[in-house]
PDB file of N, CA and C in Angstrom:
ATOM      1  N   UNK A   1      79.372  73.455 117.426  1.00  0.00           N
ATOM      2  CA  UNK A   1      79.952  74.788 117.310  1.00  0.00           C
ATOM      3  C   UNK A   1      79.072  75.638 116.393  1.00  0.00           C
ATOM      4  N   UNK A   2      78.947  77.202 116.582  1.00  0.00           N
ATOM      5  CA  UNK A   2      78.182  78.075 116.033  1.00  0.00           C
ATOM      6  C   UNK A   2      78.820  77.935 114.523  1.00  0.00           C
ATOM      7  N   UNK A   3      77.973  78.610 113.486  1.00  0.00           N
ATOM      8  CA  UNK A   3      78.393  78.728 112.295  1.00  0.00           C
ATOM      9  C   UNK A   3      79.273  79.898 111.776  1.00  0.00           C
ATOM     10  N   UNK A   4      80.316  80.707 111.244  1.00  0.00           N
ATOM     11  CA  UNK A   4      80.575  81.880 110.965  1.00  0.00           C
ATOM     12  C   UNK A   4      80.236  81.879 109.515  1.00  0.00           C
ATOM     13  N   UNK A   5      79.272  81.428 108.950  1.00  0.00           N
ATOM     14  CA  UNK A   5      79.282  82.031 107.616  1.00  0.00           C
ATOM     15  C   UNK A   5      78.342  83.183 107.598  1.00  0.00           C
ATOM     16  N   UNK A   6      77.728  83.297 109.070  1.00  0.00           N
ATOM     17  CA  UNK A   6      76.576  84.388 108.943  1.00  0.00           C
ATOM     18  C   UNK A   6      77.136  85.495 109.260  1.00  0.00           C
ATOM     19  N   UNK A   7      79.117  85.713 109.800  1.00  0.00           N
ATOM     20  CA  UNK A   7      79.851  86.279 109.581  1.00  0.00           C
ATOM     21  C   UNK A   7      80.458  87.105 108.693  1.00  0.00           C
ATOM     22  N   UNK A   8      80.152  86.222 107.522  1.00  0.00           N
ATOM     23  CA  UNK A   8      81.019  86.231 106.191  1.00  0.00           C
ATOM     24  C   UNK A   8      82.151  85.852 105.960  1.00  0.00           C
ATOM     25  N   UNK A   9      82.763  84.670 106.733  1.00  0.00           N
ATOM     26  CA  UNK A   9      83.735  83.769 106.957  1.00  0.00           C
ATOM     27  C   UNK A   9      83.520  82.792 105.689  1.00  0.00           C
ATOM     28  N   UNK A  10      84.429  82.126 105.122  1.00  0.00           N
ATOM     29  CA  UNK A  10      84.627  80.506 104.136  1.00  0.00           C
ATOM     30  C   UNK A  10      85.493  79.893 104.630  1.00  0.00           C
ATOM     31  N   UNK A  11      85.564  78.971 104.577  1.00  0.00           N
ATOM     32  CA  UNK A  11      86.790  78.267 104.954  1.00  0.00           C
ATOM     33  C   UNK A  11      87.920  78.142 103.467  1.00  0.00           C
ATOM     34  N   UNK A  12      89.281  77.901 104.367  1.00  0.00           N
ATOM     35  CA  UNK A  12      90.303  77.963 103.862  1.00  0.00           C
ATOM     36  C   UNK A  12      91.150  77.444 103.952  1.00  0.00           C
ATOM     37  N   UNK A  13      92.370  77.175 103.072  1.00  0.00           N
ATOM     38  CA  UNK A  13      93.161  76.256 103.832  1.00  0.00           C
ATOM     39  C   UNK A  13      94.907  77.205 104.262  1.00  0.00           C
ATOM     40  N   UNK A  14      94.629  78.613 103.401  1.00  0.00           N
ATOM     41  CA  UNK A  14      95.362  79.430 103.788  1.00  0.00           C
ATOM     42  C   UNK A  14      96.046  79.744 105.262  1.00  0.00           C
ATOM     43  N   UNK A  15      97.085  79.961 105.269  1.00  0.00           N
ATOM     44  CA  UNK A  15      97.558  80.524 107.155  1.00  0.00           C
ATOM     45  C   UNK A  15      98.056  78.896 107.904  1.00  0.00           C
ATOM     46  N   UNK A  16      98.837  79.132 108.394  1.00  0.00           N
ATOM     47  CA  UNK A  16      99.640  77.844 109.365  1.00  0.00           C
ATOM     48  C   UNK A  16      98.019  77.696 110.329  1.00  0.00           C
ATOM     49  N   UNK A  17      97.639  76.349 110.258  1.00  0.00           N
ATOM     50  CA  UNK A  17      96.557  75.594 111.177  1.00  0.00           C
ATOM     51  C   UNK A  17      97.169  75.492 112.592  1.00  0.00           C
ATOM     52  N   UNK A  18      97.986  75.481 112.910  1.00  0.00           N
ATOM     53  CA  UNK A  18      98.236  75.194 114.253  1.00  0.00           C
ATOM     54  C   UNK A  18      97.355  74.486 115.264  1.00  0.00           C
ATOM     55  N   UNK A  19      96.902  73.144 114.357  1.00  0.00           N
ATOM     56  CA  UNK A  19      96.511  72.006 115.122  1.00  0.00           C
ATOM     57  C   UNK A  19      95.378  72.164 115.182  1.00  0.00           C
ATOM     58  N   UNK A  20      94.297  73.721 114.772  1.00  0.00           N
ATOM     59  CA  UNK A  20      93.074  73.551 114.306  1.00  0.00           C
ATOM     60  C   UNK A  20      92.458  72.569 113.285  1.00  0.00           C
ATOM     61  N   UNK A  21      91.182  72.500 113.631  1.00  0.00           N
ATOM     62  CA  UNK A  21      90.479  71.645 113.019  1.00  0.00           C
ATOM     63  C   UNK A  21      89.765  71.609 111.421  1.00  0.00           C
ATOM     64  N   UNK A  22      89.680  73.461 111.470  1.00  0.00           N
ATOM     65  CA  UNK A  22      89.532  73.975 110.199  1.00  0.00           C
ATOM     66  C   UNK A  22      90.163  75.504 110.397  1.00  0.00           C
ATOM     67  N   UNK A  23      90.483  76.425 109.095  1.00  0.00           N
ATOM     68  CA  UNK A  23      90.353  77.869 109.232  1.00  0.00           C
ATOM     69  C   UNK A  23      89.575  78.447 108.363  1.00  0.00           C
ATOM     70  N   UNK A  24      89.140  79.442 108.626  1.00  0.00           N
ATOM     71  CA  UNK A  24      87.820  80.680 107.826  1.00  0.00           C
ATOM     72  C   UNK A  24      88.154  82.029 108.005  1.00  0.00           C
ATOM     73  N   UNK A  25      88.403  82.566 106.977  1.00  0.00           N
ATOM     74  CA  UNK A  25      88.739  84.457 106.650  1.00  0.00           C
ATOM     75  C   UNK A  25      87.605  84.701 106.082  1.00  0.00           C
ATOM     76  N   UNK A  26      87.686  86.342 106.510  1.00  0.00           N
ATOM     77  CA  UNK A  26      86.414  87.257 105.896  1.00  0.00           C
ATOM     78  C   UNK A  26      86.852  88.151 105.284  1.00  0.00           C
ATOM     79  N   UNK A  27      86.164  89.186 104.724  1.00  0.00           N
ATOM     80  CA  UNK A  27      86.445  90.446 103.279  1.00  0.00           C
ATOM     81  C   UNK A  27      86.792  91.237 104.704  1.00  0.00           C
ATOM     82  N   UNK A  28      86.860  90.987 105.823  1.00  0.00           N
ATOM     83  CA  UNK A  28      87.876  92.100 106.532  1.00  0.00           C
ATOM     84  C   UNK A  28      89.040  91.935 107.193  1.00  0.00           C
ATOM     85  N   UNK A  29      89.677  90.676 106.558  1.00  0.00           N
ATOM     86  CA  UNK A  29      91.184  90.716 107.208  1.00  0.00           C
ATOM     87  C   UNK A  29      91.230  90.023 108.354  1.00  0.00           C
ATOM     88  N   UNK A  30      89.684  89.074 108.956  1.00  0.00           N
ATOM     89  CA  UNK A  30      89.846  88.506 110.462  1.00  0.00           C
ATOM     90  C   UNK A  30      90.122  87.190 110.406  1.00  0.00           C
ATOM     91  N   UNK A  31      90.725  86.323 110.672  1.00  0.00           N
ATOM     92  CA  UNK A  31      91.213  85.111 110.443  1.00  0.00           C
ATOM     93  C   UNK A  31      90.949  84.127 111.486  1.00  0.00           C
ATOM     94  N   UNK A  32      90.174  83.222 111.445  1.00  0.00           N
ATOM     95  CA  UNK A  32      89.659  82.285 112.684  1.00  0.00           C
ATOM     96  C   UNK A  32      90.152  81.054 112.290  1.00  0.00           C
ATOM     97  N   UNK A  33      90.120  80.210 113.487  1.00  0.00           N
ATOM     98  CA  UNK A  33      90.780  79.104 113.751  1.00  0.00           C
ATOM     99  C   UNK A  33      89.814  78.339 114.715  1.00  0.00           C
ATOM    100  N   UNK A  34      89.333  77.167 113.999  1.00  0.00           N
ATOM    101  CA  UNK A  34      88.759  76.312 114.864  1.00  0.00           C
ATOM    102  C   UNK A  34      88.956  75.205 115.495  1.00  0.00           C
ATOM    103  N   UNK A  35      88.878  74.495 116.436  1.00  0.00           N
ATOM    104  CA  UNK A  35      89.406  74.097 117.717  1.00  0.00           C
ATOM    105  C   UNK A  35      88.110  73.362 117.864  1.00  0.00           C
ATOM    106  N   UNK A  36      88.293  72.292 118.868  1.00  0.00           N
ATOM    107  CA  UNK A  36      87.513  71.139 119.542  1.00  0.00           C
ATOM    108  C   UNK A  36      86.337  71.833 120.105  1.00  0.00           C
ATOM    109  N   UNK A  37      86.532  73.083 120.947  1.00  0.00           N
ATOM    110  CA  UNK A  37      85.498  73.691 122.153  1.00  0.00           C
ATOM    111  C   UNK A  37      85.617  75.309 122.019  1.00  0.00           C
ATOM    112  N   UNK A  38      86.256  75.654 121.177  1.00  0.00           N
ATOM    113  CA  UNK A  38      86.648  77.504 120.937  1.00  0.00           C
ATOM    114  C   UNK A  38      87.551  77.939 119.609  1.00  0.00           C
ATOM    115  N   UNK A  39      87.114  78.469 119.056  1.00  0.00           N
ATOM    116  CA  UNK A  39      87.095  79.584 117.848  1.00  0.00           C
ATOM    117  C   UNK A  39      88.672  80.714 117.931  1.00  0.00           C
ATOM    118  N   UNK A  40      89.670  80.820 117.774  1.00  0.00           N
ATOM    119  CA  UNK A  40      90.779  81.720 118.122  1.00  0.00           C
ATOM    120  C   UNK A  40      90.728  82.983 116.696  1.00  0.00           C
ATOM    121  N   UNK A  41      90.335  83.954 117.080  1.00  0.00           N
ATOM    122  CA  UNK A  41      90.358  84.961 115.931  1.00  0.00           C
ATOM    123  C   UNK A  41      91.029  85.857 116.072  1.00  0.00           C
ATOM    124  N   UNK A  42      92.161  86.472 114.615  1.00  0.00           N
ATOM    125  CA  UNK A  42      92.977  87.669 114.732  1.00  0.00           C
ATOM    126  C   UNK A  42      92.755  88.087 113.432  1.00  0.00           C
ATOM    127  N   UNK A  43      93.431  89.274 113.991  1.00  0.00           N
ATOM    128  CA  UNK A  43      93.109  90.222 112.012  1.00  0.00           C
ATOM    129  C   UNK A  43      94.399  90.206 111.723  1.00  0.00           C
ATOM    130  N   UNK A  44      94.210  89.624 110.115  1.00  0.00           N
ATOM    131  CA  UNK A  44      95.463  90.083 109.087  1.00  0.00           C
ATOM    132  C   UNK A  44      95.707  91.182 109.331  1.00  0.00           C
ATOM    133  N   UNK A  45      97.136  92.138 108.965  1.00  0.00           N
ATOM    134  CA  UNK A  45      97.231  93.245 108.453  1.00  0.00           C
ATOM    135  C   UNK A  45      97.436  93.483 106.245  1.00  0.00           C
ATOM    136  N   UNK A  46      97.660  92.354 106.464  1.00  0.00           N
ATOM    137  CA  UNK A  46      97.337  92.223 104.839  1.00  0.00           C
ATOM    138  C   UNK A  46      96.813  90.436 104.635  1.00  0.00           C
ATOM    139  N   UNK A  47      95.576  90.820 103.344  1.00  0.00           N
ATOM    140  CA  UNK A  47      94.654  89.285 103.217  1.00  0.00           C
ATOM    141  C   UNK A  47      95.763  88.760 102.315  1.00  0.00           C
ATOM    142  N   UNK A  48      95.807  87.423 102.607  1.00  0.00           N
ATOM    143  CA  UNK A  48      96.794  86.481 101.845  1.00  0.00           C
ATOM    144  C   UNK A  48      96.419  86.451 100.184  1.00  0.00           C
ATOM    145  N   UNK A  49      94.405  86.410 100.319  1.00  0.00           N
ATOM    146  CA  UNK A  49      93.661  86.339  99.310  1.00  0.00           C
ATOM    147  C   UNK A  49      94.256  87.116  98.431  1.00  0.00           C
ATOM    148  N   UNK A  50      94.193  88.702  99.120  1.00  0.00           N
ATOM    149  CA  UNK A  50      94.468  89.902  98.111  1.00  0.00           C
ATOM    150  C   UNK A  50      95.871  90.037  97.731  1.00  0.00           C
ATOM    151  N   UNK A  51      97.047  90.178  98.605  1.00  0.00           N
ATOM    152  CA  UNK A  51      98.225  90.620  98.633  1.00  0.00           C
ATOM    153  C   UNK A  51      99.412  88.915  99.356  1.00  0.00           C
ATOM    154  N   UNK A  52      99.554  88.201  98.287  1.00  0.00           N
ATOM    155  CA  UNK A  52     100.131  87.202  99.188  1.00  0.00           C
ATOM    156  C   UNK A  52     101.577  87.800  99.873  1.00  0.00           C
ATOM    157  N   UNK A  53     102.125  88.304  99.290  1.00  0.00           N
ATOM    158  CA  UNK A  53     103.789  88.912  99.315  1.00  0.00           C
ATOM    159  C   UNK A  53     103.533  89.573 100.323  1.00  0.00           C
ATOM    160  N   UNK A  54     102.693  90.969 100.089  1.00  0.00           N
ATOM    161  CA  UNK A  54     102.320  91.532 101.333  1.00  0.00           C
ATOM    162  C   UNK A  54     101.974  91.079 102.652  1.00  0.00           C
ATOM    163  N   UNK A  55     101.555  89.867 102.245  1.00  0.00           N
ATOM    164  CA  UNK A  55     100.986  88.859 103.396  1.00  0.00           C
ATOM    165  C   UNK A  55     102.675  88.369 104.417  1.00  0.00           C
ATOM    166  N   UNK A  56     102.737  87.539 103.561  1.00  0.00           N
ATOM    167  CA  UNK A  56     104.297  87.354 104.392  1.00  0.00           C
ATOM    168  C   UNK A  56     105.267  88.655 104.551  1.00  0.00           C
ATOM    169  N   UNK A  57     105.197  89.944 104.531  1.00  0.00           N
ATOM    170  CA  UNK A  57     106.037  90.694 105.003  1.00  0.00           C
ATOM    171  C   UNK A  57     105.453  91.066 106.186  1.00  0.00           C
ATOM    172  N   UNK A  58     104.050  91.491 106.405  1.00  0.00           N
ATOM    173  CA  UNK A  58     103.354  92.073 107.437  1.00  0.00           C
ATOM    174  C   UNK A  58     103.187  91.242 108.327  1.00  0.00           C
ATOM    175  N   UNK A  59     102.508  90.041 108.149  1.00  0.00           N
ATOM    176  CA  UNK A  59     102.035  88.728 109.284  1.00  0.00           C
ATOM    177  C   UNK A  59     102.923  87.941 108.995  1.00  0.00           C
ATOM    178  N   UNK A  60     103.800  87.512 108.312  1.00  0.00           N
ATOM    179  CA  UNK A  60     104.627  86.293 108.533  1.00  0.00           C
ATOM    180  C   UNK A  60     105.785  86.217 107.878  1.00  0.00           C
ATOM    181  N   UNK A  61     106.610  87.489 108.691  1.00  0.00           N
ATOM    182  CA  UNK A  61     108.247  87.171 107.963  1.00  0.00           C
ATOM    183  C   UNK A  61     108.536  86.048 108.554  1.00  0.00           C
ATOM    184  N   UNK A  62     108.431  85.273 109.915  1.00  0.00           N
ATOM    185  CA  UNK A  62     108.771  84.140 110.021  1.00  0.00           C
ATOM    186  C   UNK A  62     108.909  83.345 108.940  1.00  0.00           C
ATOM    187  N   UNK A  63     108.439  83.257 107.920  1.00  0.00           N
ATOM    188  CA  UNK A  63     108.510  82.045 106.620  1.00  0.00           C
ATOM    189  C   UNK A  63     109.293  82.833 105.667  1.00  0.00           C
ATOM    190  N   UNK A  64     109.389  84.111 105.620  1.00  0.00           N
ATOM    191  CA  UNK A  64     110.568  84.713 105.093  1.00  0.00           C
ATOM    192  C   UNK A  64     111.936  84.359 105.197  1.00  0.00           C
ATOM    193  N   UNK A  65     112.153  84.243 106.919  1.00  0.00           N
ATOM    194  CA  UNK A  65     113.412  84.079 107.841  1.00  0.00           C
ATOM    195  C   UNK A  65     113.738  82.510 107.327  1.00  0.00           C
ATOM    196  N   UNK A  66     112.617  81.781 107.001  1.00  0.00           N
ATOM    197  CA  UNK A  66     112.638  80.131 107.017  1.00  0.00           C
ATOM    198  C   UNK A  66     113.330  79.866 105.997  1.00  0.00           C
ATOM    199  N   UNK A  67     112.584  80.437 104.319  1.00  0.00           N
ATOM    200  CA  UNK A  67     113.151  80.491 103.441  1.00  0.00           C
ATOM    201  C   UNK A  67     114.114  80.824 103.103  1.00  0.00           C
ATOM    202  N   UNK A  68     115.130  81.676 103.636  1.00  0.00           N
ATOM    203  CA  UNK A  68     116.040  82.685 103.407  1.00  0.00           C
ATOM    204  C   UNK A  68     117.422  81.091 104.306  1.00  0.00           C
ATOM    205  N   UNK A  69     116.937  80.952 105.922  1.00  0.00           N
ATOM    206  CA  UNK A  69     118.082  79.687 106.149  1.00  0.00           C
ATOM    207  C   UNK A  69     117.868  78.637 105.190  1.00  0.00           C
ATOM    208  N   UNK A  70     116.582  78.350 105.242  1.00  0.00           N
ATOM    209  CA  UNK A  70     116.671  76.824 104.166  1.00  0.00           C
ATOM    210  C   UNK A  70     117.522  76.536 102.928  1.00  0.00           C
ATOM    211  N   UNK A  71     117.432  78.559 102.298  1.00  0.00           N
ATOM    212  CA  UNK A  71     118.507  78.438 101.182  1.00  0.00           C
ATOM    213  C   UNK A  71     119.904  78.540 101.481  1.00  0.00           C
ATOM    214  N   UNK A  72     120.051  79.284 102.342  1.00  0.00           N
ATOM    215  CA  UNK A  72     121.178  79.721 102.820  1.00  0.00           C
ATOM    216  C   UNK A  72     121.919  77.758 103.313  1.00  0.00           C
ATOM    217  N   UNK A  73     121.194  77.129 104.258  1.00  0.00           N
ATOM    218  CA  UNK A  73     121.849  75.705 104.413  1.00  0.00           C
ATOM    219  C   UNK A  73     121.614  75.071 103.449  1.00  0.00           C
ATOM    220  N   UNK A  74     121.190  75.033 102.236  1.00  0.00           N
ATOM    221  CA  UNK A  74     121.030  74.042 101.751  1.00  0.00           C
ATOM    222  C   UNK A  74     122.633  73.692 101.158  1.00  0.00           C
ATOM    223  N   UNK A  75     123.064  72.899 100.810  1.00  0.00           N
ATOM    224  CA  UNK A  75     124.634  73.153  99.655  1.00  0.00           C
ATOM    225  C   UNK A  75     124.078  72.948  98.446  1.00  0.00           C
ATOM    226  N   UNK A  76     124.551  74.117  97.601  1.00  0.00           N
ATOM    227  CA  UNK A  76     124.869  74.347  95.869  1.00  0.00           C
ATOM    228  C   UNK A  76     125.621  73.471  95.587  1.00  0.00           C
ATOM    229  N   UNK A  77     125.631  72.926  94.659  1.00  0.00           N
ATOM    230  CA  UNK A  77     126.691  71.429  93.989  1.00  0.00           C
ATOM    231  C   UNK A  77     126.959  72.150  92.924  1.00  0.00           C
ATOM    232  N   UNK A  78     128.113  72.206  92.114  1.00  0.00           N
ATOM    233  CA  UNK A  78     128.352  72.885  91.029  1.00  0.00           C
ATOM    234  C   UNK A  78     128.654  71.177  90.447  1.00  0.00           C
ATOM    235  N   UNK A  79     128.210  70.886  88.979  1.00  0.00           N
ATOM    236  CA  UNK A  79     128.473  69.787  88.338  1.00  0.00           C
ATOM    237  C   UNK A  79     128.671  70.102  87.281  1.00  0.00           C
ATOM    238  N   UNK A  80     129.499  69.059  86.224  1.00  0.00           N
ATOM    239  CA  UNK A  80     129.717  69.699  84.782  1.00  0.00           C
ATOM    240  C   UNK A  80     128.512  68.995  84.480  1.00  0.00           C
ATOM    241  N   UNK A  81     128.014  69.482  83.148  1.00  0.00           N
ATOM    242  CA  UNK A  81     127.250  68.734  81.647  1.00  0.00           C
ATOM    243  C   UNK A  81     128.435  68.013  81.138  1.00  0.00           C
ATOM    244  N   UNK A  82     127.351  67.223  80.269  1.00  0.00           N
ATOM    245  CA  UNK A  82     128.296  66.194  79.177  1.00  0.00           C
ATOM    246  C   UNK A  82     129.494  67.267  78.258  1.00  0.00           C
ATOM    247  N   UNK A  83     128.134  68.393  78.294  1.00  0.00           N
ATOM    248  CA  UNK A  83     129.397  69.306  76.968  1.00  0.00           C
ATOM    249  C   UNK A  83     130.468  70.297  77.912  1.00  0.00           C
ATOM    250  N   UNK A  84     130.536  70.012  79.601  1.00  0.00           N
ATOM    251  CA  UNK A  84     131.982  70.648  80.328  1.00  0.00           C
ATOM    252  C   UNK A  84     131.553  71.606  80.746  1.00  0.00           C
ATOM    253  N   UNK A  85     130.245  72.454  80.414  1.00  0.00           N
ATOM    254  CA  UNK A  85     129.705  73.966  81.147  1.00  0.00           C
ATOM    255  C   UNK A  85     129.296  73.089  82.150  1.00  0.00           C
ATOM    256  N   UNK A  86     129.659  74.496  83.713  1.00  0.00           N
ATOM    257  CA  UNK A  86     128.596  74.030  84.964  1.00  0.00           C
ATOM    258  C   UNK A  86     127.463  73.690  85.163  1.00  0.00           C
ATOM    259  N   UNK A  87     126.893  72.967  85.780  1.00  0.00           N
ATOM    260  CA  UNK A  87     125.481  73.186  86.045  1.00  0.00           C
ATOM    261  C   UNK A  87     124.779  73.666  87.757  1.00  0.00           C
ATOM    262  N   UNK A  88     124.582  74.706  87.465  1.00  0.00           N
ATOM    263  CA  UNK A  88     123.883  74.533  89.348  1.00  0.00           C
ATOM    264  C   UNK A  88     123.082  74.329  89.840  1.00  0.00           C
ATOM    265  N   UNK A  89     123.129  73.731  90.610  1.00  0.00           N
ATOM    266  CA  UNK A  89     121.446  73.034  91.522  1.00  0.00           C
ATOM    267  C   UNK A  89     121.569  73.179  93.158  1.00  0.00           C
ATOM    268  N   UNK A  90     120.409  73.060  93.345  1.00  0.00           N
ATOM    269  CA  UNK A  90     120.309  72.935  95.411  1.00  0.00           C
ATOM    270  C   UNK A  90     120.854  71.223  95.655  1.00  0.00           C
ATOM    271  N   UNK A  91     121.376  71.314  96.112  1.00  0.00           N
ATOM    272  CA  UNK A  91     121.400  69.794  96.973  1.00  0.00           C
ATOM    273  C   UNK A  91     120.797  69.257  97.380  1.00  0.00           C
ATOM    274  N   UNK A  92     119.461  68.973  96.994  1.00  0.00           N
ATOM    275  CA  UNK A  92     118.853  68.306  97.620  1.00  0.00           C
ATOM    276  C   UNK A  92     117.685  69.051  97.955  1.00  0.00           C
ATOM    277  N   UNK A  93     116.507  68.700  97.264  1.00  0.00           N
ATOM    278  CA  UNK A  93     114.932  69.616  97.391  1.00  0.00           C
ATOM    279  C   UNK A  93     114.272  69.254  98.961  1.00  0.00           C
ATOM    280  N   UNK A  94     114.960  68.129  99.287  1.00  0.00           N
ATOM    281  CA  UNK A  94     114.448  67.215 100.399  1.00  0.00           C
ATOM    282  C   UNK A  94     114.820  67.990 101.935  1.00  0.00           C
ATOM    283  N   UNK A  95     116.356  68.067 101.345  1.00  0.00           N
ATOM    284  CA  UNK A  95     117.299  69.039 102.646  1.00  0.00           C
ATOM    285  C   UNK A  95     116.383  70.095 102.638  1.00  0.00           C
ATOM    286  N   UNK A  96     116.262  70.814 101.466  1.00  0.00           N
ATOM    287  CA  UNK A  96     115.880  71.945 101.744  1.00  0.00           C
ATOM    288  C   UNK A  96     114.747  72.274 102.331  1.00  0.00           C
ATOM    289  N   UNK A  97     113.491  71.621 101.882  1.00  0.00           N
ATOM    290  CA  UNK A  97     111.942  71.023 102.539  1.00  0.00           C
ATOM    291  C   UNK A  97     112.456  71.168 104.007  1.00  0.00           C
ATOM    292  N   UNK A  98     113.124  70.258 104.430  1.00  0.00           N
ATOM    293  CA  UNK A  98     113.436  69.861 105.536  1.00  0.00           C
ATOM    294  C   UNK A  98     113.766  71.053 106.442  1.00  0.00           C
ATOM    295  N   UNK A  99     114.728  71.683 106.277  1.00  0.00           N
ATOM    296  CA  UNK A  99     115.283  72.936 106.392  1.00  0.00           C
ATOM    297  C   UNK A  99     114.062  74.150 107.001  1.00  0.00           C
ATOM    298  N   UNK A 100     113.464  74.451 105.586  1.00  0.00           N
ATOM    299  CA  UNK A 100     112.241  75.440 105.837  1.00  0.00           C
ATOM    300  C   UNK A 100     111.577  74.790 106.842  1.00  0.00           C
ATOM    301  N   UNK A 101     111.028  74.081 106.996  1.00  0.00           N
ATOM    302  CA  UNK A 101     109.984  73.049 107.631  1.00  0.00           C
ATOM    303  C   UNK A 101     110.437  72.816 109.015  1.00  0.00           C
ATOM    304  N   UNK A 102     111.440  72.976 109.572  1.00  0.00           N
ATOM    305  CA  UNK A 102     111.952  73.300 111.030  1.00  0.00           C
ATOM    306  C   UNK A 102     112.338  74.911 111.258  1.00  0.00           C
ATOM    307  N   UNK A 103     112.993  75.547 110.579  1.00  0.00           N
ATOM    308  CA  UNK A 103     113.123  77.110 110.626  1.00  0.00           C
ATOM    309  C   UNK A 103     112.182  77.606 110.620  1.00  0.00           C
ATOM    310  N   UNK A 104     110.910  77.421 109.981  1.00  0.00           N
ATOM    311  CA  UNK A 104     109.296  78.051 109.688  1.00  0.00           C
ATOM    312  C   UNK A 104     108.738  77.507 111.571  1.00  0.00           C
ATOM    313  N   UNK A 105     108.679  76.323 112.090  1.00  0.00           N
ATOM    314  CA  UNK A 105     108.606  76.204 112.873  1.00  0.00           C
ATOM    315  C   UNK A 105     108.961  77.175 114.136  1.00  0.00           C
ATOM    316  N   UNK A 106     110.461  77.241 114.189  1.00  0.00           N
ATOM    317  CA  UNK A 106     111.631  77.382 114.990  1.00  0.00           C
ATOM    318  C   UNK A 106     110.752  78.827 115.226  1.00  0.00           C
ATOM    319  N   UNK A 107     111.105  79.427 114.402  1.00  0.00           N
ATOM    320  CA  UNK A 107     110.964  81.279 113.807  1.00  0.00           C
ATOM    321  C   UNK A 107     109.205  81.224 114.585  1.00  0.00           C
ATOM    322  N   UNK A 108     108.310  80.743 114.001  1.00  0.00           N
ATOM    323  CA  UNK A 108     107.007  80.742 114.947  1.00  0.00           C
ATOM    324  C   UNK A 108     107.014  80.619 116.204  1.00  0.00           C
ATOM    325  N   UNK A 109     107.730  79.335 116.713  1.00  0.00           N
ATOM    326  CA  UNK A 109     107.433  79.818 118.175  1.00  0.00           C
ATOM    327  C   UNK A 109     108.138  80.564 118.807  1.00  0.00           C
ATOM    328  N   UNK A 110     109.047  81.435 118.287  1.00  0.00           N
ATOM    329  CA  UNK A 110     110.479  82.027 118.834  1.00  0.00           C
ATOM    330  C   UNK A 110     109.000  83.368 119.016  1.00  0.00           C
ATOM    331  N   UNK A 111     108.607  83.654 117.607  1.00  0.00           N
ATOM    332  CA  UNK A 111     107.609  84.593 117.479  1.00  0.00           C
ATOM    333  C   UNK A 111     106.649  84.571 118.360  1.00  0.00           C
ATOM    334  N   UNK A 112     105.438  83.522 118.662  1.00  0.00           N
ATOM    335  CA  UNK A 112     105.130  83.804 119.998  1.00  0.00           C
ATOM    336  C   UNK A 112     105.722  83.928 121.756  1.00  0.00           C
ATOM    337  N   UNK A 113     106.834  83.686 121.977  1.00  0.00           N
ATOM    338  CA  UNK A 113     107.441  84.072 122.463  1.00  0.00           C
ATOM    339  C   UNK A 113     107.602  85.320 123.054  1.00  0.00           C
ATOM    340  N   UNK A 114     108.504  85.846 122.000  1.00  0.00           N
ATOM    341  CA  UNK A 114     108.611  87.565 121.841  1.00  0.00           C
ATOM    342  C   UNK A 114     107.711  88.482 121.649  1.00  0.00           C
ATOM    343  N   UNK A 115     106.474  87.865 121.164  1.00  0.00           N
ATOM    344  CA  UNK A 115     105.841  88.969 120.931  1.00  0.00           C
ATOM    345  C   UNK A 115     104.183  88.684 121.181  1.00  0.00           C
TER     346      UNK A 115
END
């Protein structure tokens, strides 16, 4: 395979791989994906590098949507302390992993899909 650093591409480990082999962004927002026999390239509308937040509102509320069920299913346990005040926690960091980690999925391919 050709090189893109004469692009101005680096590699990265930024952006969902989707079964690529490696990925490489440039100082203009184009985002490539490499593959066995072909190269798949799209442009950010915001660089993850520069603006991560911005990043997931523009290119990937999907992981917004993910995060938002993962918390939403996870269950809150309310428990006492020794000294009788509540304590609150997620139920489970694992559920919740779990959770994002199929909704982040789900929400992507729903996204190519639709759009």
């Amino acid at each position: 395979m050709p090189s893109l650093g004469a692009f101005g591409f680096s590699e990265t480990v930024l952006g969902d791989p989707d079964d690529a082999l490696r990925q490489y962004r440039n100082s203009t927002g184009l985002h490539a994906r490499e593959y066995e026999a072909y190269f798949e390239i799209h442009k950010d509308r915001v660089d993850p590098r520069v603006n991560p937040v911005g990043h997931l509102i523009r290119d990937s509320p999907e992981t917004i949507l993910a995060l938002g069920a993962a918390s939403l299913l996870t269950p809150v346990s309310l428990k006492k302390s020794s000294e009788g005040s509540p304590v609150v926690g997620l139920g489970g960091p694992h559920d919740f992993f779990r959770f994002f980690l199929f909704f982040n999925r789900f929400f992507r391919i729903l996204k190519k899909l639709l759009f």
